[in-house]
PDB file of N, CA and C in Angstrom:
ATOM      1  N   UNK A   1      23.272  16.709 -34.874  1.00  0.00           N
ATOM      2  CA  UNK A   1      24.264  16.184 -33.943  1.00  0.00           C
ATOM      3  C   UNK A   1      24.442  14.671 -34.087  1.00  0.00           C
ATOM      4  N   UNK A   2      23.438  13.771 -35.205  1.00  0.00           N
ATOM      5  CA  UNK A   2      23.914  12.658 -34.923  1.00  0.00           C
ATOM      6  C   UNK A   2      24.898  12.063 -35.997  1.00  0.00           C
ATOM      7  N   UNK A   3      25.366  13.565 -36.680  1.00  0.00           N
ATOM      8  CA  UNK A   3      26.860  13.194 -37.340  1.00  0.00           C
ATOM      9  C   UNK A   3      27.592  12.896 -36.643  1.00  0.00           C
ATOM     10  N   UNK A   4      27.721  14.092 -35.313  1.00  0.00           N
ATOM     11  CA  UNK A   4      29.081  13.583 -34.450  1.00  0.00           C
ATOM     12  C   UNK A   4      28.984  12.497 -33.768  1.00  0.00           C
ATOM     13  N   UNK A   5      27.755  11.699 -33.249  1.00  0.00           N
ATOM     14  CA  UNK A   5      27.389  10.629 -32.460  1.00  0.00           C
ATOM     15  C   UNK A   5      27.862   9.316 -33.356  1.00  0.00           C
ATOM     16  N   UNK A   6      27.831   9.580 -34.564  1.00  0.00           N
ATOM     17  CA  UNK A   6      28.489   8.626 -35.703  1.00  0.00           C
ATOM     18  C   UNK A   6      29.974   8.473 -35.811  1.00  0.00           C
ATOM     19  N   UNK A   7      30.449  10.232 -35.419  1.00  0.00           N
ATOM     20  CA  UNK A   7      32.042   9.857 -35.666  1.00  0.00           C
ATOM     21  C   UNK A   7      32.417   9.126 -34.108  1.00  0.00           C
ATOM     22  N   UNK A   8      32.125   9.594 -33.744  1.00  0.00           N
ATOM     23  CA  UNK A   8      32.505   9.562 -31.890  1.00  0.00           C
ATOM     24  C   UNK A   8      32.409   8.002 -32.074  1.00  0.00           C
ATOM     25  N   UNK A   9      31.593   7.490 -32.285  1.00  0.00           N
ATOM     26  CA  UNK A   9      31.222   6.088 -31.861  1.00  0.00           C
ATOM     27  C   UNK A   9      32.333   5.148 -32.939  1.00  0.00           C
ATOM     28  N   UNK A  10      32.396   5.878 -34.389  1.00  0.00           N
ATOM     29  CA  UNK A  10      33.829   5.375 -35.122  1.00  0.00           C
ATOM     30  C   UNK A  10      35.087   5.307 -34.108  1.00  0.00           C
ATOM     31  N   UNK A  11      35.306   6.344 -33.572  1.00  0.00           N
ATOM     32  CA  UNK A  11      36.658   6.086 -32.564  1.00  0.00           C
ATOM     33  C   UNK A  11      36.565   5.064 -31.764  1.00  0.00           C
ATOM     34  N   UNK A  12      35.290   4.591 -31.285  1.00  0.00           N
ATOM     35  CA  UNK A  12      35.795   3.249 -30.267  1.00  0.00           C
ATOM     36  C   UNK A  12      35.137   2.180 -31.495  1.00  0.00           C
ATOM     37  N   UNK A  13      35.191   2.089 -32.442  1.00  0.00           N
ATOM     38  CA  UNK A  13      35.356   0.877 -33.599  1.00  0.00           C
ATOM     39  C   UNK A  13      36.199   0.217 -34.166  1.00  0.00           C
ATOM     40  N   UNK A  14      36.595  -0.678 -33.972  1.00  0.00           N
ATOM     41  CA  UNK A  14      38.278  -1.441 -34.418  1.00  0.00           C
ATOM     42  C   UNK A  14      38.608  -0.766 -35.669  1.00  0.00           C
ATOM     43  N   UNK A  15      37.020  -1.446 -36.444  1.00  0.00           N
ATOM     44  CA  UNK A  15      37.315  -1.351 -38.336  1.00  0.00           C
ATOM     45  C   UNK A  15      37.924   0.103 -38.714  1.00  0.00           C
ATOM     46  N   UNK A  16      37.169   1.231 -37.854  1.00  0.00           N
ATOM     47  CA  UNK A  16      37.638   2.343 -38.087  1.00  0.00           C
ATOM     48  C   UNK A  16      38.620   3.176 -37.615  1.00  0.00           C
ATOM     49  N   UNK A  17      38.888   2.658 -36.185  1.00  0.00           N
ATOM     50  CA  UNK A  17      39.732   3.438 -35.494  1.00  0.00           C
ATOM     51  C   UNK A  17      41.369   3.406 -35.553  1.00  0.00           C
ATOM     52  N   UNK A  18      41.384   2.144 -36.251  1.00  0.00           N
ATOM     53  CA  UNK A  18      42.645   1.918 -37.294  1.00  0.00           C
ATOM     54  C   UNK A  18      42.672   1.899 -38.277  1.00  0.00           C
ATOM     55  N   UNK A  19      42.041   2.968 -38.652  1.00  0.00           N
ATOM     56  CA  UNK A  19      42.100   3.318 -40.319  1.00  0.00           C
ATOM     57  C   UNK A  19      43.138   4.974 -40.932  1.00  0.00           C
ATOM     58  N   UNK A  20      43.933   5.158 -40.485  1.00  0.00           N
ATOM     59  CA  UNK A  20      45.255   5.871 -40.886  1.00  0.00           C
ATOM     60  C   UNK A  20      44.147   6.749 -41.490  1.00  0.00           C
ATOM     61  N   UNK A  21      43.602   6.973 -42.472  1.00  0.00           N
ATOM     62  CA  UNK A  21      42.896   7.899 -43.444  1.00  0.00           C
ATOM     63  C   UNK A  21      41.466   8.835 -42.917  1.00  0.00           C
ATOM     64  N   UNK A  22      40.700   7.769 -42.255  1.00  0.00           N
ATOM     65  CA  UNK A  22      39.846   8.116 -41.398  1.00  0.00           C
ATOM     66  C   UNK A  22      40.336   8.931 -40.267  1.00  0.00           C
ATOM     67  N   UNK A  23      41.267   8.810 -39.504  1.00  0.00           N
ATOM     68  CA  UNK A  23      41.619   9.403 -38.090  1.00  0.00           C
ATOM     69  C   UNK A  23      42.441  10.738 -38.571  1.00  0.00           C
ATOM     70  N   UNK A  24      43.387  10.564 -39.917  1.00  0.00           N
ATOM     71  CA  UNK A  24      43.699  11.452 -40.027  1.00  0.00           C
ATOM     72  C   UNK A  24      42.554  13.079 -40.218  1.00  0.00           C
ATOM     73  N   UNK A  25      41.625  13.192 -41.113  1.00  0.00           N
ATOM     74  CA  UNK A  25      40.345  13.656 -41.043  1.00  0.00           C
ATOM     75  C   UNK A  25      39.894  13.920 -40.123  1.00  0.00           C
ATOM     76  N   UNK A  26      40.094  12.941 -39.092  1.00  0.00           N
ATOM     77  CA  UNK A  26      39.061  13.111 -37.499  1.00  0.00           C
ATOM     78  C   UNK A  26      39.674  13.993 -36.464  1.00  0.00           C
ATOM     79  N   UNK A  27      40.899  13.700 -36.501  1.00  0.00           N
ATOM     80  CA  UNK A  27      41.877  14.421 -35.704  1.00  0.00           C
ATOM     81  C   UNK A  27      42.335  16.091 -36.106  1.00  0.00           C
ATOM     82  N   UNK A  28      41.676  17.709 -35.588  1.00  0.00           N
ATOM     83  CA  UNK A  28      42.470  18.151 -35.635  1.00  0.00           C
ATOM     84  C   UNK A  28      44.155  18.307 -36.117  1.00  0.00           C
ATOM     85  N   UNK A  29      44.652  19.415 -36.132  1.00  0.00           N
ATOM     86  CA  UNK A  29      46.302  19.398 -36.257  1.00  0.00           C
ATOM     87  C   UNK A  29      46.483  19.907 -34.373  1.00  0.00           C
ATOM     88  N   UNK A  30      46.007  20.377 -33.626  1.00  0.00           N
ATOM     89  CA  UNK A  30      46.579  20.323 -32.413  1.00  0.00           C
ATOM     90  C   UNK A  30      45.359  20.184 -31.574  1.00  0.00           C
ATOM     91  N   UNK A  31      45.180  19.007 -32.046  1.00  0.00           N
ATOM     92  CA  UNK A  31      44.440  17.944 -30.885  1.00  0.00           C
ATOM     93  C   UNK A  31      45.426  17.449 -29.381  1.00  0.00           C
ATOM     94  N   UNK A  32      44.266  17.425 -28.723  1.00  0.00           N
ATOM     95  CA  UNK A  32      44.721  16.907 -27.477  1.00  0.00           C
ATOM     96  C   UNK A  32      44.180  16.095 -26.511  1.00  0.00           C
ATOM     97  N   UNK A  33      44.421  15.013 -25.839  1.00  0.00           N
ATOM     98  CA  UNK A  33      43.608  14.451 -24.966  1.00  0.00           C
ATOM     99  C   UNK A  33      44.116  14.389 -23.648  1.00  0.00           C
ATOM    100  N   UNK A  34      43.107  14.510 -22.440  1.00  0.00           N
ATOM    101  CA  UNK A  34      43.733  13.915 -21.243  1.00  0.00           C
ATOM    102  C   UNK A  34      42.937  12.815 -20.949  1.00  0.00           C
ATOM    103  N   UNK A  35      43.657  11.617 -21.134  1.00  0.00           N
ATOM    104  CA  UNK A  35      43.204  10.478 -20.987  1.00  0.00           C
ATOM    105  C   UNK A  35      42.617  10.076 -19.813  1.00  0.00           C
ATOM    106  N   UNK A  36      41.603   9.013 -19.807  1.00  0.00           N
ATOM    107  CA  UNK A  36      41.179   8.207 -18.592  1.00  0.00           C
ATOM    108  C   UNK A  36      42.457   8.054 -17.093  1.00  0.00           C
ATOM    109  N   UNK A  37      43.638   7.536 -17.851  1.00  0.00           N
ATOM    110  CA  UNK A  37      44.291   7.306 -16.521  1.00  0.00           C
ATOM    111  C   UNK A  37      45.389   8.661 -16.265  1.00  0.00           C
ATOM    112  N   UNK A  38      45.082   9.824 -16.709  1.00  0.00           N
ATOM    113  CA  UNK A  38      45.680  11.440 -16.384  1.00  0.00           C
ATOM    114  C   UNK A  38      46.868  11.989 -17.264  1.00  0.00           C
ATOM    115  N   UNK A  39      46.943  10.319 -18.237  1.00  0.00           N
ATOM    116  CA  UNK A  39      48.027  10.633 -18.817  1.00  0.00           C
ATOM    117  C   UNK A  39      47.580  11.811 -20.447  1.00  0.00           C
ATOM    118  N   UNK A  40      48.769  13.032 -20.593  1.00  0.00           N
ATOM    119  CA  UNK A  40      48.193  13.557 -21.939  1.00  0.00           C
ATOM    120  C   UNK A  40      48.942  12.987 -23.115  1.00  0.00           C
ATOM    121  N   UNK A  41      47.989  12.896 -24.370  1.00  0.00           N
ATOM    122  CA  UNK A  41      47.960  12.253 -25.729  1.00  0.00           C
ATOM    123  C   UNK A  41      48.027  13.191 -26.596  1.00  0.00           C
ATOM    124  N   UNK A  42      49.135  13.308 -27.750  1.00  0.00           N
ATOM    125  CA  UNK A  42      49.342  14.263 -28.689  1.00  0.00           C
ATOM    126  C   UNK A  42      48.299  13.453 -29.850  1.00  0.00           C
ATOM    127  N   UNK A  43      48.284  14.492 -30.897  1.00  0.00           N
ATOM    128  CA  UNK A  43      47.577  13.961 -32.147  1.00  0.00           C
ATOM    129  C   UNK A  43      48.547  12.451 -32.776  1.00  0.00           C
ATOM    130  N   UNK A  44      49.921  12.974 -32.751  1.00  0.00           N
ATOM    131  CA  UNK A  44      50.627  12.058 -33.014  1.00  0.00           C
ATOM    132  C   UNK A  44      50.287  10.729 -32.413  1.00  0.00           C
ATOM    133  N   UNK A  45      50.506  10.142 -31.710  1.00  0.00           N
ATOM    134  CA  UNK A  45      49.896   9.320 -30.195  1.00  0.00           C
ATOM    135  C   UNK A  45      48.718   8.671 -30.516  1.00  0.00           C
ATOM    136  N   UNK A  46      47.925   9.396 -31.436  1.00  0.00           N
ATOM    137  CA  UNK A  46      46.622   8.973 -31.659  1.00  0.00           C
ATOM    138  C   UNK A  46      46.098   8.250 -32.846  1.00  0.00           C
ATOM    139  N   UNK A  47      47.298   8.214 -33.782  1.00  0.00           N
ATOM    140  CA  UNK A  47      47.074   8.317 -35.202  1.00  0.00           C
ATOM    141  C   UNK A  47      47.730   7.149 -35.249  1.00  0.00           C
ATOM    142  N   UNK A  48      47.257   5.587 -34.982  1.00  0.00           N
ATOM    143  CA  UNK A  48      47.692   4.083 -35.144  1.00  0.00           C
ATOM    144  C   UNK A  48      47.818   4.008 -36.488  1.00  0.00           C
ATOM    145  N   UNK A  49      48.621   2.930 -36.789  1.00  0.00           N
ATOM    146  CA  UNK A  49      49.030   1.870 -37.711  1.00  0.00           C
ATOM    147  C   UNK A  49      47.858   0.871 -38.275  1.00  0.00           C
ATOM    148  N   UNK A  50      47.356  -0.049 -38.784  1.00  0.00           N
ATOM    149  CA  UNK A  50      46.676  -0.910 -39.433  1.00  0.00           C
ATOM    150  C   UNK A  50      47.210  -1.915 -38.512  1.00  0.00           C
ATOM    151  N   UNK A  51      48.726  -2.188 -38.598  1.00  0.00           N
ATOM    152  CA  UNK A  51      49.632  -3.305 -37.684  1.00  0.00           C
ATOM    153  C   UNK A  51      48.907  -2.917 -36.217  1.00  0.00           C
ATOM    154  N   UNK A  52      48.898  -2.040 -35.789  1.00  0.00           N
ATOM    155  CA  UNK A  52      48.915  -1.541 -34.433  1.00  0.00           C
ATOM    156  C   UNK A  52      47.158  -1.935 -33.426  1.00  0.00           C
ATOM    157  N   UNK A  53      46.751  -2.116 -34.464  1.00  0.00           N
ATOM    158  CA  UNK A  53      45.083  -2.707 -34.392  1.00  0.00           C
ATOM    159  C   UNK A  53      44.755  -4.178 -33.421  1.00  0.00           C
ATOM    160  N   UNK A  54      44.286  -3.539 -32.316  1.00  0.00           N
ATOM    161  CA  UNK A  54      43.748  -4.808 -31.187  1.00  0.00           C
ATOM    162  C   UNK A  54      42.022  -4.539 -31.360  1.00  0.00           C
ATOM    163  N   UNK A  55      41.459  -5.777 -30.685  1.00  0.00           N
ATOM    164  CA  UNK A  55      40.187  -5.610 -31.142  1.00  0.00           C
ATOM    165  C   UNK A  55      39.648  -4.495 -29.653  1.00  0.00           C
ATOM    166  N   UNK A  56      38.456  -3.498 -29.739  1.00  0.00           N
ATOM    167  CA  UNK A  56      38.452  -2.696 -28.957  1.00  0.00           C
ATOM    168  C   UNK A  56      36.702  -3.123 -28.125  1.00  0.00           C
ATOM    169  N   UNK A  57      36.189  -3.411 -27.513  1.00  0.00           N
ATOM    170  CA  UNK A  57      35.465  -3.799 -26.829  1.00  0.00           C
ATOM    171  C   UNK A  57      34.319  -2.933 -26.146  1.00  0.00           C
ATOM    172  N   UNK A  58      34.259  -1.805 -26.732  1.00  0.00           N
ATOM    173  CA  UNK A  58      33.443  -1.137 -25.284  1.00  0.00           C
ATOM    174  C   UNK A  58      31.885  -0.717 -26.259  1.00  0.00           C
ATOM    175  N   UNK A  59      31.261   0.472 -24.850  1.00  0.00           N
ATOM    176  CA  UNK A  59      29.802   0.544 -25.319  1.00  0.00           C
ATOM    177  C   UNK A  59      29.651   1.881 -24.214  1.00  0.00           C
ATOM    178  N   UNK A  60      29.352   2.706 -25.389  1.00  0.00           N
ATOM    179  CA  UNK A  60      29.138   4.303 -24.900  1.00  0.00           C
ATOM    180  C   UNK A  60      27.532   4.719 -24.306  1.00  0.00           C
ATOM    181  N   UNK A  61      27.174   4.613 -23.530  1.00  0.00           N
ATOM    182  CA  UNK A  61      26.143   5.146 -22.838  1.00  0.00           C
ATOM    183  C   UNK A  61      25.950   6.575 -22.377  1.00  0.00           C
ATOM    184  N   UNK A  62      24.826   7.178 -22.600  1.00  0.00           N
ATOM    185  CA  UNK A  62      24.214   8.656 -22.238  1.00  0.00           C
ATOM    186  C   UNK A  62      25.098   9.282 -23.004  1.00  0.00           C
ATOM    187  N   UNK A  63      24.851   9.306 -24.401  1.00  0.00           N
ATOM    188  CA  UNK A  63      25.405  10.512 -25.283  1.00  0.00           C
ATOM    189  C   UNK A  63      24.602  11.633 -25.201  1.00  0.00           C
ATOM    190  N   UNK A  64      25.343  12.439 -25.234  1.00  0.00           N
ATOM    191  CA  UNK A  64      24.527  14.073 -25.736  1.00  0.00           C
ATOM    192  C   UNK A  64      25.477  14.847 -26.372  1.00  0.00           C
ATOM    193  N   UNK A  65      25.156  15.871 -26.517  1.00  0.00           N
ATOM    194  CA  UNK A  65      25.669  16.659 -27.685  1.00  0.00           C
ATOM    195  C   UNK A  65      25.075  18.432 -27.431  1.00  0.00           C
ATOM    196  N   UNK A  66      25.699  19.204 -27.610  1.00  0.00           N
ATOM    197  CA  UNK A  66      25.314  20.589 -27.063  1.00  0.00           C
ATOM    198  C   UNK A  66      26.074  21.173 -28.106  1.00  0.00           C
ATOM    199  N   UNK A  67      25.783  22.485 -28.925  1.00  0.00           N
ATOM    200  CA  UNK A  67      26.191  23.330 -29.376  1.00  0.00           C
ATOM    201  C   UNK A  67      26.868  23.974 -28.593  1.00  0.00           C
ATOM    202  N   UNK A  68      28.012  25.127 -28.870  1.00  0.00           N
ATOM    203  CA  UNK A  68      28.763  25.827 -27.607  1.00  0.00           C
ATOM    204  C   UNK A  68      28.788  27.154 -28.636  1.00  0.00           C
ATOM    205  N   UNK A  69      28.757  26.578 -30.003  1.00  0.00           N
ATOM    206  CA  UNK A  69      28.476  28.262 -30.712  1.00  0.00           C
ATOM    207  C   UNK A  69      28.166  27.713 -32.220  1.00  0.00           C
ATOM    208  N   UNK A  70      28.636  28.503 -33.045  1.00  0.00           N
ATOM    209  CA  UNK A  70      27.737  28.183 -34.475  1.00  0.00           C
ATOM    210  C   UNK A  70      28.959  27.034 -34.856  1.00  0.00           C
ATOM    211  N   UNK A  71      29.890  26.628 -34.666  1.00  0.00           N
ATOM    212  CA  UNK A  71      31.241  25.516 -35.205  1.00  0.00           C
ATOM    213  C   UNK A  71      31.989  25.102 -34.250  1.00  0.00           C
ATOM    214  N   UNK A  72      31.358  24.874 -32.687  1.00  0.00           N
ATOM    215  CA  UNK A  72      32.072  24.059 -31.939  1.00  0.00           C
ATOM    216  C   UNK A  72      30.689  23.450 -31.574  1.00  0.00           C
ATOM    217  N   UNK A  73      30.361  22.349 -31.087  1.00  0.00           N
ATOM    218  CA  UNK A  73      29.895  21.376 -30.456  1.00  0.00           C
ATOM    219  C   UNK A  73      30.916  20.781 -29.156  1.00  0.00           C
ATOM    220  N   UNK A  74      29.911  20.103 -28.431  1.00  0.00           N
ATOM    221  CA  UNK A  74      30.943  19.173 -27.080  1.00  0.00           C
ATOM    222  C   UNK A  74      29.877  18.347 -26.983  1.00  0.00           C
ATOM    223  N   UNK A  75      30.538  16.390 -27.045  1.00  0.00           N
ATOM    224  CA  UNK A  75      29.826  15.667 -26.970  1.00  0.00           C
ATOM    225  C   UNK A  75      30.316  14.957 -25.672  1.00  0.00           C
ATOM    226  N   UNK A  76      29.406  14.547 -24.868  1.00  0.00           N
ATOM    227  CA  UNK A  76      29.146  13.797 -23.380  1.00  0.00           C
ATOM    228  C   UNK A  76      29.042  12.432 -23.515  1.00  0.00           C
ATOM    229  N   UNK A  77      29.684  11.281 -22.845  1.00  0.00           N
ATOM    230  CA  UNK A  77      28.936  10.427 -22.361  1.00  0.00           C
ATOM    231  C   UNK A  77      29.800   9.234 -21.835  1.00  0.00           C
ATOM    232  N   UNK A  78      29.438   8.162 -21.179  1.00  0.00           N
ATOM    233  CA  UNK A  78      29.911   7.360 -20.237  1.00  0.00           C
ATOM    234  C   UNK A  78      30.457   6.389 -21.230  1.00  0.00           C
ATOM    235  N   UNK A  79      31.837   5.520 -20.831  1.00  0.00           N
ATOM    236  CA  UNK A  79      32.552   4.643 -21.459  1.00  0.00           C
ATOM    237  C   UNK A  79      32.424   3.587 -20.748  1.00  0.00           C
ATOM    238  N   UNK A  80      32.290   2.495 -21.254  1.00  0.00           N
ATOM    239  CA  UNK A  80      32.301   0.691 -20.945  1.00  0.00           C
ATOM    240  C   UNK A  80      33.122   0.111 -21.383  1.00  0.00           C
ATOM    241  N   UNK A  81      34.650  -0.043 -21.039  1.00  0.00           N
ATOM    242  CA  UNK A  81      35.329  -0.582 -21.958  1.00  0.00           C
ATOM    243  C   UNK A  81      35.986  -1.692 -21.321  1.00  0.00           C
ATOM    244  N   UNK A  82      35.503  -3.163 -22.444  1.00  0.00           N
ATOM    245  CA  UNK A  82      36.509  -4.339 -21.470  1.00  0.00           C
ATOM    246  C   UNK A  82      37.471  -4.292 -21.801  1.00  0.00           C
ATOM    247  N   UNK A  83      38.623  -4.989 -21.056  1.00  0.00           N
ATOM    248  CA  UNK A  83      39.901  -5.312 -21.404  1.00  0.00           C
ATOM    249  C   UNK A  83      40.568  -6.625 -20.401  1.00  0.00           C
ATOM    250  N   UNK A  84      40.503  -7.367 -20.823  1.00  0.00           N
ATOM    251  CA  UNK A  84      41.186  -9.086 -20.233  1.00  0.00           C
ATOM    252  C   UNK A  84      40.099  -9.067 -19.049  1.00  0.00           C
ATOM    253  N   UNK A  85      38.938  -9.462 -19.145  1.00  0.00           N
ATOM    254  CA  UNK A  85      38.125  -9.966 -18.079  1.00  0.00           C
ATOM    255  C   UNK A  85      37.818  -8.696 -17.177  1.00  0.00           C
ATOM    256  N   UNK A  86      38.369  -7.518 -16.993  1.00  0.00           N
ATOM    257  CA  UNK A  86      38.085  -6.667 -16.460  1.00  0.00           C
ATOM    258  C   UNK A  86      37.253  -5.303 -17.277  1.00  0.00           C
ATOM    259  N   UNK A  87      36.709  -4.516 -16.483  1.00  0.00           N
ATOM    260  CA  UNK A  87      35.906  -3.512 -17.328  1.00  0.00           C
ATOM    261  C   UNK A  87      36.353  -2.157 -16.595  1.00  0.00           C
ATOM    262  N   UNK A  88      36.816  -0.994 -17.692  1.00  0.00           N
ATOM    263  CA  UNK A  88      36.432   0.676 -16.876  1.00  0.00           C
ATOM    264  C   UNK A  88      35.525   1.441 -17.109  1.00  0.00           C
ATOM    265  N   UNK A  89      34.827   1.700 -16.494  1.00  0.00           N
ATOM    266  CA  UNK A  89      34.344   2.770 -16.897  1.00  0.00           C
ATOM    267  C   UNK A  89      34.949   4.529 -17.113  1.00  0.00           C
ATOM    268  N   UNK A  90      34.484   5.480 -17.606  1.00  0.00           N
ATOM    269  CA  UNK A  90      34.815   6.754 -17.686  1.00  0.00           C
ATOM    270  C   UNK A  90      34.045   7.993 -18.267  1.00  0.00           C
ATOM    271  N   UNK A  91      33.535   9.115 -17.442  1.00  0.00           N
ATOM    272  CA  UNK A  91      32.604  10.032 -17.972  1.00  0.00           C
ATOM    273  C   UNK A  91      33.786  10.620 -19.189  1.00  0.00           C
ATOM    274  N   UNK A  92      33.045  11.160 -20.604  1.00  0.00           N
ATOM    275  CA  UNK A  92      34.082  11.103 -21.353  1.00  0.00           C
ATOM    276  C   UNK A  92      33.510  12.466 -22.115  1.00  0.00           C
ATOM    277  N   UNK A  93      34.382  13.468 -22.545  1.00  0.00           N
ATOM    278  CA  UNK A  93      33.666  14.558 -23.376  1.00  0.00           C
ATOM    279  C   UNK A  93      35.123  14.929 -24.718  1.00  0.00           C
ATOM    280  N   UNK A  94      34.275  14.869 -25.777  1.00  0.00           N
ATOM    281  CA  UNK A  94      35.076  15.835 -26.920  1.00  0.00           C
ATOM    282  C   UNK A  94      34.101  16.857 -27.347  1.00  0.00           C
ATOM    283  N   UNK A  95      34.919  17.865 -28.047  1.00  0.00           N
ATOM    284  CA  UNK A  95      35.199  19.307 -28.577  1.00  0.00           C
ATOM    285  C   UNK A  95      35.347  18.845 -29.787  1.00  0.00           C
ATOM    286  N   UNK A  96      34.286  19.149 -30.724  1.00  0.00           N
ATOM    287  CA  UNK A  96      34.338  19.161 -31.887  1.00  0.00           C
ATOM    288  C   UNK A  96      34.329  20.513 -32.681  1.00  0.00           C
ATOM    289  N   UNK A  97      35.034  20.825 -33.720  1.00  0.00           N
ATOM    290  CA  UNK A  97      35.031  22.165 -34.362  1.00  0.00           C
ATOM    291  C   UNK A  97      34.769  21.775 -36.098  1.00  0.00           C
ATOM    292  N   UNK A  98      33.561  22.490 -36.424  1.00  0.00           N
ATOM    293  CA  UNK A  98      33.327  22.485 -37.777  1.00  0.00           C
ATOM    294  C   UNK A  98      33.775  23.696 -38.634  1.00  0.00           C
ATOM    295  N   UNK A  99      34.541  24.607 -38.154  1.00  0.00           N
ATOM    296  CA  UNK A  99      34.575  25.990 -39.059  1.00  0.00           C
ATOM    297  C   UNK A  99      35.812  25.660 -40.219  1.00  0.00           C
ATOM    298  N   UNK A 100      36.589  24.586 -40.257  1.00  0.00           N
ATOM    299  CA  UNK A 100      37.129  24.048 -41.128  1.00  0.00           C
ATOM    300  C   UNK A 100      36.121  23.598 -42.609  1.00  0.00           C
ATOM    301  N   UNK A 101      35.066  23.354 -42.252  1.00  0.00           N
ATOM    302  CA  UNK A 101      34.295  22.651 -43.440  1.00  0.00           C
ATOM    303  C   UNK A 101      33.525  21.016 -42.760  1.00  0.00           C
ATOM    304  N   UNK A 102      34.482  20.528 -42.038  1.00  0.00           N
ATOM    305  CA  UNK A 102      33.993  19.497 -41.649  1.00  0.00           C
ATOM    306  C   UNK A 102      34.367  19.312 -40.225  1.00  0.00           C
ATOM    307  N   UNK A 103      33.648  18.146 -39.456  1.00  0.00           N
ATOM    308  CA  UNK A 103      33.984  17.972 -37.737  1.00  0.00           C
ATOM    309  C   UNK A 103      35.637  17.740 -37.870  1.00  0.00           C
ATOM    310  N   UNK A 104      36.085  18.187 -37.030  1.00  0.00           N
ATOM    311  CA  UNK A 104      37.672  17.859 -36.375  1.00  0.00           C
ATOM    312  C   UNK A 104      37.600  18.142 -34.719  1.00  0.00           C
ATOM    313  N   UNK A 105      37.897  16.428 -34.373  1.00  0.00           N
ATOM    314  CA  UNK A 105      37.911  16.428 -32.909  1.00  0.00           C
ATOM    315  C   UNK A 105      39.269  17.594 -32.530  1.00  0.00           C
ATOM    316  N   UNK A 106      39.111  18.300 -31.281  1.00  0.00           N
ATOM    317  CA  UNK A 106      40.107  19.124 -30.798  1.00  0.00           C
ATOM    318  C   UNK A 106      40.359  19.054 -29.500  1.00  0.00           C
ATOM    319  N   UNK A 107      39.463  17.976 -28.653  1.00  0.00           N
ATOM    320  CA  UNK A 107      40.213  18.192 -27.778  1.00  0.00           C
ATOM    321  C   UNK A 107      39.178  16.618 -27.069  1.00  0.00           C
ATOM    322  N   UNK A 108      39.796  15.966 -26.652  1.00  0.00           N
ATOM    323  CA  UNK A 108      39.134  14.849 -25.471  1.00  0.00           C
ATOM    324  C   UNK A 108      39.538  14.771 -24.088  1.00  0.00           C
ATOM    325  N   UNK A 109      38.499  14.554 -23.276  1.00  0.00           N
ATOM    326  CA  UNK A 109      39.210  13.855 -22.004  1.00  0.00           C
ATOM    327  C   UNK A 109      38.356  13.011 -21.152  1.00  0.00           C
ATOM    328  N   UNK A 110      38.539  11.970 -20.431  1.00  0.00           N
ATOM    329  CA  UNK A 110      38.249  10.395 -19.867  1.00  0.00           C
ATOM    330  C   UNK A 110      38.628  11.138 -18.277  1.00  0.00           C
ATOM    331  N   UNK A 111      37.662  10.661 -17.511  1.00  0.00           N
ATOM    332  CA  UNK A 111      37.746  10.705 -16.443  1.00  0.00           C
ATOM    333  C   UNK A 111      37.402   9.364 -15.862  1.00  0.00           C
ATOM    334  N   UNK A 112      37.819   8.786 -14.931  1.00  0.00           N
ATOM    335  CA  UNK A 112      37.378   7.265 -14.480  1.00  0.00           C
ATOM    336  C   UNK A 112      35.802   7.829 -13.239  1.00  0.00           C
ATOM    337  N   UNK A 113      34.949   6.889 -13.455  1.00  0.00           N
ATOM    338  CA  UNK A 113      33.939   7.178 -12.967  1.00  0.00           C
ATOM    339  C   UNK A 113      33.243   5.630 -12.297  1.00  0.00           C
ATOM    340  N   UNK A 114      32.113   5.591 -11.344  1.00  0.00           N
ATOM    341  CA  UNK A 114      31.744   4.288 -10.540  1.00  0.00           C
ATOM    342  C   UNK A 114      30.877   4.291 -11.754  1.00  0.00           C
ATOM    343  N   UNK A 115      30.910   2.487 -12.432  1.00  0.00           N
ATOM    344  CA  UNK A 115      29.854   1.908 -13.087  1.00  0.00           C
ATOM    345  C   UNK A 115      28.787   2.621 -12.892  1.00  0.00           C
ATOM    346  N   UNK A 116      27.573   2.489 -14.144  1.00  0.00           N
ATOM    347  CA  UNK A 116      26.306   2.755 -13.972  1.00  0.00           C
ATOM    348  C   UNK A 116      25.727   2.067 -13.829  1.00  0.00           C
ATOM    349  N   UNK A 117      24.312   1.998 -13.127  1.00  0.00           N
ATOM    350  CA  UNK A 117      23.638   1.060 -12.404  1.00  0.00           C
ATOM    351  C   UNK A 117      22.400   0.531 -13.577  1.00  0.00           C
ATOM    352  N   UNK A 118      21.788  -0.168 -13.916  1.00  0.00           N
ATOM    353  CA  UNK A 118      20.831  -0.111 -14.722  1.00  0.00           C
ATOM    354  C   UNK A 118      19.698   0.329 -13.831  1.00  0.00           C
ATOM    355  N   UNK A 119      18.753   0.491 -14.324  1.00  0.00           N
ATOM    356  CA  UNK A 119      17.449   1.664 -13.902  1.00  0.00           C
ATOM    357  C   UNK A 119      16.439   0.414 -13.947  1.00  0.00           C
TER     358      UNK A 119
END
């Protein structure tokens, strides 16, 4: 599982997450997300430009990872993401499917959630 903890963590990476070639690979053909703020995201939607590249800021806390059968996985965990002096958080899960040959995200969704506290 800490392939997918590798790709997952590529999606919130500038270098990678605007990489046209990479996302194409990463992305399913009918991927879907329901985003943090309720809005839904086609594959299209998802698949940036090089031009389109802002720097991305955040830090994923409490990953896990669960099998759901022999070629789906679902990975868990909390989002930190700044943006202009402000921060969101969001409990966050994708659906990964390997029966293609390799991971293809199929499905995400962001829920907004209260900061975590440190321990």
């Amino acid at each position: 599982m800490q392939e997918l903890h590798a790709i997952e963590h590529s999606l919130w990476a500038t270098v990678s997450r605007f990489d046209p070639d990479l996302m194409e690979q990463v992305f399913a053909d009918d991927f879907a997300e329901f985003g943090r703020s309720g809005r839904r995201y086609t594959r299209a939607e998802m698949l940036f430009s090089p031009d389109q590249a802002t720097p991305i800021d955040a830090t994923l806390h409490q990953m896990m990872s669960r099998a759901l059968s022999d070629d789906i996985s679902i990975v868990t965990y909390v989002s930190e993401v700044r943006y202009d002096g402000s921060t969101e958080w969001a409990n966050r899960s994708s659906i990964w499917d390997s029966s293609s040959g390799g991971w293809k995200l199929r499905f995400h969704q962001g829920t907004p959630c209260a900061p975590l506290t440190p321990k």
